[in-house]
PDB file of N, CA and C in Angstrom:
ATOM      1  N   UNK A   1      -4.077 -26.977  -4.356  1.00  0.00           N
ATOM      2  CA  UNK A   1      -2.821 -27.418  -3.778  1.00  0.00           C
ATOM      3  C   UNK A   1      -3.042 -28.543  -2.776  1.00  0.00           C
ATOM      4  N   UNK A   2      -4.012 -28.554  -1.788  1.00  0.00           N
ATOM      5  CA  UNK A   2      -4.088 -29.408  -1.068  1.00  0.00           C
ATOM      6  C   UNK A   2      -4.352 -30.806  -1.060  1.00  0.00           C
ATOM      7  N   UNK A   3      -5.546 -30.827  -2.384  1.00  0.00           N
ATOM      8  CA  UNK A   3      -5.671 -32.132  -3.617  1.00  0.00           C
ATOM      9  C   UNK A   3      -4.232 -32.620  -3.333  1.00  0.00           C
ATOM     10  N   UNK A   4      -3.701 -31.474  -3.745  1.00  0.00           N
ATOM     11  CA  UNK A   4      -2.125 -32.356  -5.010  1.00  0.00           C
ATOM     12  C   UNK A   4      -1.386 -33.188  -3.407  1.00  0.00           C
ATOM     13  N   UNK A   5      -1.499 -32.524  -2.380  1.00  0.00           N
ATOM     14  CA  UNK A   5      -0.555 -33.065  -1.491  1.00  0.00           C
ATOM     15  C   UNK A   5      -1.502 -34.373  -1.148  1.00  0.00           C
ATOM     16  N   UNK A   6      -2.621 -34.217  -1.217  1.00  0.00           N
ATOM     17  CA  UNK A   6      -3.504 -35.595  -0.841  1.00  0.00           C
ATOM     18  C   UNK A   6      -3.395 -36.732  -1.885  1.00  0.00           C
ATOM     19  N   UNK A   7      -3.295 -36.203  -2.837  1.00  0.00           N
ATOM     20  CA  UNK A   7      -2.954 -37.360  -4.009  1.00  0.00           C
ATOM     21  C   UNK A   7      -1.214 -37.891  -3.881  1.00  0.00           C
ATOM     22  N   UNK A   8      -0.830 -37.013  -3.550  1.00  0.00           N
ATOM     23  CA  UNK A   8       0.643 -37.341  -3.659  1.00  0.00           C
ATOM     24  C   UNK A   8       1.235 -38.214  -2.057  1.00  0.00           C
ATOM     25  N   UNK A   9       0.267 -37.933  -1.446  1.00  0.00           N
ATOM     26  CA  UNK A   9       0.539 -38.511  -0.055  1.00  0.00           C
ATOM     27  C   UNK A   9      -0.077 -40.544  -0.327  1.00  0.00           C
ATOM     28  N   UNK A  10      -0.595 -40.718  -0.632  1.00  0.00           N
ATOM     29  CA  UNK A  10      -1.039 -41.972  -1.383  1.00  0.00           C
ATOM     30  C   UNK A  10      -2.138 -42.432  -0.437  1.00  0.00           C
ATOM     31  N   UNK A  11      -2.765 -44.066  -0.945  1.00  0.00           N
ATOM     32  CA  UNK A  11      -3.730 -44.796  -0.180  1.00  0.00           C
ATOM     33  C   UNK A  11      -2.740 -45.141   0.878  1.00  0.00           C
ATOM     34  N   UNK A  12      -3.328 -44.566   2.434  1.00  0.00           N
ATOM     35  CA  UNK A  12      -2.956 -45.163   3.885  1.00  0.00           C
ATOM     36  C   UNK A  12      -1.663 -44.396   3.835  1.00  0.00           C
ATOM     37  N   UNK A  13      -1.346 -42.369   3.281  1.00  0.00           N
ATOM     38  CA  UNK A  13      -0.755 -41.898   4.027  1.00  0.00           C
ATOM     39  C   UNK A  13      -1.256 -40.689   4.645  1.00  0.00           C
ATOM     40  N   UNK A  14      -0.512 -39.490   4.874  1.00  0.00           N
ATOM     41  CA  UNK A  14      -1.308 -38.682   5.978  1.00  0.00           C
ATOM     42  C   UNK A  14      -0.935 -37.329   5.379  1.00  0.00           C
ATOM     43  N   UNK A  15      -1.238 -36.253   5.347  1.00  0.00           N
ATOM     44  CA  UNK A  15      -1.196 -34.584   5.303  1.00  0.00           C
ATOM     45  C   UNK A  15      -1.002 -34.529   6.460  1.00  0.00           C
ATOM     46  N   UNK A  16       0.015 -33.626   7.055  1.00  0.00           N
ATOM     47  CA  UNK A  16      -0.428 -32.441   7.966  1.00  0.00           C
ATOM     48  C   UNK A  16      -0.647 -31.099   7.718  1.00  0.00           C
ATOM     49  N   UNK A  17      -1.453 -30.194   8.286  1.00  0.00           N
ATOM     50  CA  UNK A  17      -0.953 -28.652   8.173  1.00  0.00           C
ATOM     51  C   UNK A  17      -1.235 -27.748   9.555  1.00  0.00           C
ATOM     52  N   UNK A  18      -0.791 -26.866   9.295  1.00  0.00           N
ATOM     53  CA  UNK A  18      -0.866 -25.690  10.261  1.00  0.00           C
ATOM     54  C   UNK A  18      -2.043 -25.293  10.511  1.00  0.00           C
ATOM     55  N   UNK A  19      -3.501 -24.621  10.948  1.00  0.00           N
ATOM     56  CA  UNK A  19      -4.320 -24.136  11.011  1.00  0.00           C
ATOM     57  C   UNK A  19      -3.781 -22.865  12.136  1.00  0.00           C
ATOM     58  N   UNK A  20      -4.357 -21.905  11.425  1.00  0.00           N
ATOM     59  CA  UNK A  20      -3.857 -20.486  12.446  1.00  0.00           C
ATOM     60  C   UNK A  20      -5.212 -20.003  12.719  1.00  0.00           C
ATOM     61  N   UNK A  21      -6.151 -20.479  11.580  1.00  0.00           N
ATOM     62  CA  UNK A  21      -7.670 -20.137  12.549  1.00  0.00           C
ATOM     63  C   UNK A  21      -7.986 -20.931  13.606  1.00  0.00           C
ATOM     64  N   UNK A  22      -8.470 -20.179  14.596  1.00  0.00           N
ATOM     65  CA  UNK A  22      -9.386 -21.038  15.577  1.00  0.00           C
ATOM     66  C   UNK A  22     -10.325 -21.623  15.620  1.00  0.00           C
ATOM     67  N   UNK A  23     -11.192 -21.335  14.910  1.00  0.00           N
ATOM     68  CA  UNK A  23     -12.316 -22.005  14.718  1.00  0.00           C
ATOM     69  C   UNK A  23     -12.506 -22.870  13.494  1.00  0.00           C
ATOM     70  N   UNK A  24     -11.235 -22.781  12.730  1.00  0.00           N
ATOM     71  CA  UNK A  24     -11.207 -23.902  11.665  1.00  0.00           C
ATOM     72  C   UNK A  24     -10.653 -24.882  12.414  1.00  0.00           C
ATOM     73  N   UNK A  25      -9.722 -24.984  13.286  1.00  0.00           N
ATOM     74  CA  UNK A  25      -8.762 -25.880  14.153  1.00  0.00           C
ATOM     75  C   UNK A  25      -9.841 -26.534  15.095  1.00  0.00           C
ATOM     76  N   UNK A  26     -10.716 -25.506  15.699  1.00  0.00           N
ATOM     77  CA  UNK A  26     -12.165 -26.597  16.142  1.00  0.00           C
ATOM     78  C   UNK A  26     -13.052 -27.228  15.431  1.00  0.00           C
ATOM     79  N   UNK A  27     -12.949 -26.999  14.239  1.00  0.00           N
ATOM     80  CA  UNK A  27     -13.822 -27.845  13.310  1.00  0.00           C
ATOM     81  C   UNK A  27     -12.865 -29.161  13.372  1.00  0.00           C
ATOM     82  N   UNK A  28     -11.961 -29.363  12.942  1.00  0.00           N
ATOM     83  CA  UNK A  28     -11.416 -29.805  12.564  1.00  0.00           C
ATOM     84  C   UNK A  28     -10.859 -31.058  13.510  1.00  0.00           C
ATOM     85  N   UNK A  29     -11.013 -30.657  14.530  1.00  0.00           N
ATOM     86  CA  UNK A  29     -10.631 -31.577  15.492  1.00  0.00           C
ATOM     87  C   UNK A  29     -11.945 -32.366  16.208  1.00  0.00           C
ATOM     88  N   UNK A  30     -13.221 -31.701  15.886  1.00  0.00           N
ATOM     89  CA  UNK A  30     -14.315 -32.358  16.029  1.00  0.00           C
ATOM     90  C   UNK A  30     -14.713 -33.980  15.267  1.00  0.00           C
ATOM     91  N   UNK A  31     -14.791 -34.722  16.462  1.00  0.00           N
ATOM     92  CA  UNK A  31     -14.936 -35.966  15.389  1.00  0.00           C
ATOM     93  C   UNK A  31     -16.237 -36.183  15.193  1.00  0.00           C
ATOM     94  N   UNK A  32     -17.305 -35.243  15.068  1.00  0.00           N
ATOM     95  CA  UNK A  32     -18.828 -35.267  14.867  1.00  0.00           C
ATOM     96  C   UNK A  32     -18.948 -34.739  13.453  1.00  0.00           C
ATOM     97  N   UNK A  33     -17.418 -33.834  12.661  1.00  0.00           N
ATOM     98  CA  UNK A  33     -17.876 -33.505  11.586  1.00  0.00           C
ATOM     99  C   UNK A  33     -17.201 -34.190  10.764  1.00  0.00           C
ATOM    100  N   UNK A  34     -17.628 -33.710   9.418  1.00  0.00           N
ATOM    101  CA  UNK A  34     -16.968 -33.755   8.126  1.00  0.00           C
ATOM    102  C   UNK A  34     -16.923 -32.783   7.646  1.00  0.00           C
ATOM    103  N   UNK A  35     -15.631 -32.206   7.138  1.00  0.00           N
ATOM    104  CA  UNK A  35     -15.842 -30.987   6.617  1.00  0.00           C
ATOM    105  C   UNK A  35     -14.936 -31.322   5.095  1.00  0.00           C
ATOM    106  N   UNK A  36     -14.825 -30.088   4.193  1.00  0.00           N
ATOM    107  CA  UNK A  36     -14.320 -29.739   3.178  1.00  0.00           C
ATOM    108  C   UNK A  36     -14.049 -28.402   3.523  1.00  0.00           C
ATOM    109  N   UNK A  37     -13.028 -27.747   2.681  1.00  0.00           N
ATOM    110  CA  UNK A  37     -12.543 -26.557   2.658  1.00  0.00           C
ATOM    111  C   UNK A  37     -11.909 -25.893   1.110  1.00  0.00           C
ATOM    112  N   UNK A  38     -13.132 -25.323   0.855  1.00  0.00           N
ATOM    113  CA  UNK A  38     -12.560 -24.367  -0.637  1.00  0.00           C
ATOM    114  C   UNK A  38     -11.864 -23.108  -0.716  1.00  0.00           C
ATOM    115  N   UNK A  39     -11.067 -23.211  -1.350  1.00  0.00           N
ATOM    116  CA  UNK A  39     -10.172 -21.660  -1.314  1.00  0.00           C
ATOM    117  C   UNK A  39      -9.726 -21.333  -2.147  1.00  0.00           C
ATOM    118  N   UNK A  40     -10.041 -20.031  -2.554  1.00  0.00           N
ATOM    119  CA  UNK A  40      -9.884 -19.516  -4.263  1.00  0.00           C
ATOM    120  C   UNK A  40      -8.384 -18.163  -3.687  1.00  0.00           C
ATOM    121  N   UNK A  41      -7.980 -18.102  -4.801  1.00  0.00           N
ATOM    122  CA  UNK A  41      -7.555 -16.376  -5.145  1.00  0.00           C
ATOM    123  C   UNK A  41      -7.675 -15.871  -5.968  1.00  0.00           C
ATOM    124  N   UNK A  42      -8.160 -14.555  -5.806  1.00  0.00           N
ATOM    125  CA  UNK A  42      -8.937 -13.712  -6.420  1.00  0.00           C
ATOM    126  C   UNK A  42      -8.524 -12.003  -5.941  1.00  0.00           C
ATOM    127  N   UNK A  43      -8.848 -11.341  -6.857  1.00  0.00           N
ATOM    128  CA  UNK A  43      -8.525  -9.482  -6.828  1.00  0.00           C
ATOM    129  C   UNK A  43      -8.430  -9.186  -4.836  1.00  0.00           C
ATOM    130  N   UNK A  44      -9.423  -9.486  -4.176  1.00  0.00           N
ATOM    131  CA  UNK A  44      -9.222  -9.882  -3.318  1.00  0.00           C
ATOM    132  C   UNK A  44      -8.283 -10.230  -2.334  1.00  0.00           C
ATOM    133  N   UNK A  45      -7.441 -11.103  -2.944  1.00  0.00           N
ATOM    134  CA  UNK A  45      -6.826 -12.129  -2.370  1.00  0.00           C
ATOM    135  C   UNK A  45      -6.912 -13.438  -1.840  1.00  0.00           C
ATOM    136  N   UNK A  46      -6.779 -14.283  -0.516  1.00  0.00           N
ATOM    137  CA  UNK A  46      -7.623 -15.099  -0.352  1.00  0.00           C
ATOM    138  C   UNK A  46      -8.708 -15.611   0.237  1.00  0.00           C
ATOM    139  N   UNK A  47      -9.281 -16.191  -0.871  1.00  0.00           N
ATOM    140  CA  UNK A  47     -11.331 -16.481   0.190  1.00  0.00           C
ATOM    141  C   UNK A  47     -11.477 -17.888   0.301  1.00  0.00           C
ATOM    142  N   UNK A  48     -11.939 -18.279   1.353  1.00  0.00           N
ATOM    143  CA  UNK A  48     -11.940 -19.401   1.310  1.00  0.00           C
ATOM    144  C   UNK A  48     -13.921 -19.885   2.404  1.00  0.00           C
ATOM    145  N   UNK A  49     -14.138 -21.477   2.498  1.00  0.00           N
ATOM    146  CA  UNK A  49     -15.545 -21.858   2.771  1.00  0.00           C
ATOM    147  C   UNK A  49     -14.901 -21.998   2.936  1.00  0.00           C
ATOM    148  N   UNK A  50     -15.484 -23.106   4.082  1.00  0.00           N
ATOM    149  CA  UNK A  50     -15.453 -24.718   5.099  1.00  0.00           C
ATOM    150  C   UNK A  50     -17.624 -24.657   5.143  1.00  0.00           C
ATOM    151  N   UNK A  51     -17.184 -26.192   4.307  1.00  0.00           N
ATOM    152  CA  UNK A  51     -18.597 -26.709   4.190  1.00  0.00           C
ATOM    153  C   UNK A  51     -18.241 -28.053   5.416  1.00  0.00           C
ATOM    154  N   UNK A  52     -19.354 -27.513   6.207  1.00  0.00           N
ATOM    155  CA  UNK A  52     -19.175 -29.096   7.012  1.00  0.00           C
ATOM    156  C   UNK A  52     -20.755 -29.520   7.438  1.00  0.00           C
ATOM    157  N   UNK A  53     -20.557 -31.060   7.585  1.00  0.00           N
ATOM    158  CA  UNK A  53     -21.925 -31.895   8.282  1.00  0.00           C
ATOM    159  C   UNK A  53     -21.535 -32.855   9.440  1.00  0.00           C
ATOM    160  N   UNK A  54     -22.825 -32.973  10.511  1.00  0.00           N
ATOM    161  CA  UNK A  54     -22.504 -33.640  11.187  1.00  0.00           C
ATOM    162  C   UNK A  54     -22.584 -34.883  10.591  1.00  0.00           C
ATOM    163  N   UNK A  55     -21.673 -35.992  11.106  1.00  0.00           N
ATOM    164  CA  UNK A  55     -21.980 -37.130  10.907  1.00  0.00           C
ATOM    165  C   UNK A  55     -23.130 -38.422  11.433  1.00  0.00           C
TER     166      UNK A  55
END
């Protein structure tokens, strides 16, 4: 889903979203990283990574 809003947002526009984790919201606001964020659903429900590197 988040692809689709990034593709659909175009070259030179913007996403926002909510973050309700805390410590994804500090990743995230760190300008030392780069991150990605995978998130499946599954029997489970939902699971998700955050792969990140410093820059």
């Amino acid at each position: 889903m988040a692809i689709w809003l990034a593709q659909a947002a175009g070259e030179g526009g913007h996403v926002v979203t909510l973050e309700l984790e805390s410590q994804n919201a500090a990743i995230a606001r760190n300008p030392d990283l780069e991150a990605t964020a995978l998130q499946t659903v599954g029997e489970k429900g939902w699971d998700g990574l955050i792969i990140a590197r410093r820059r």
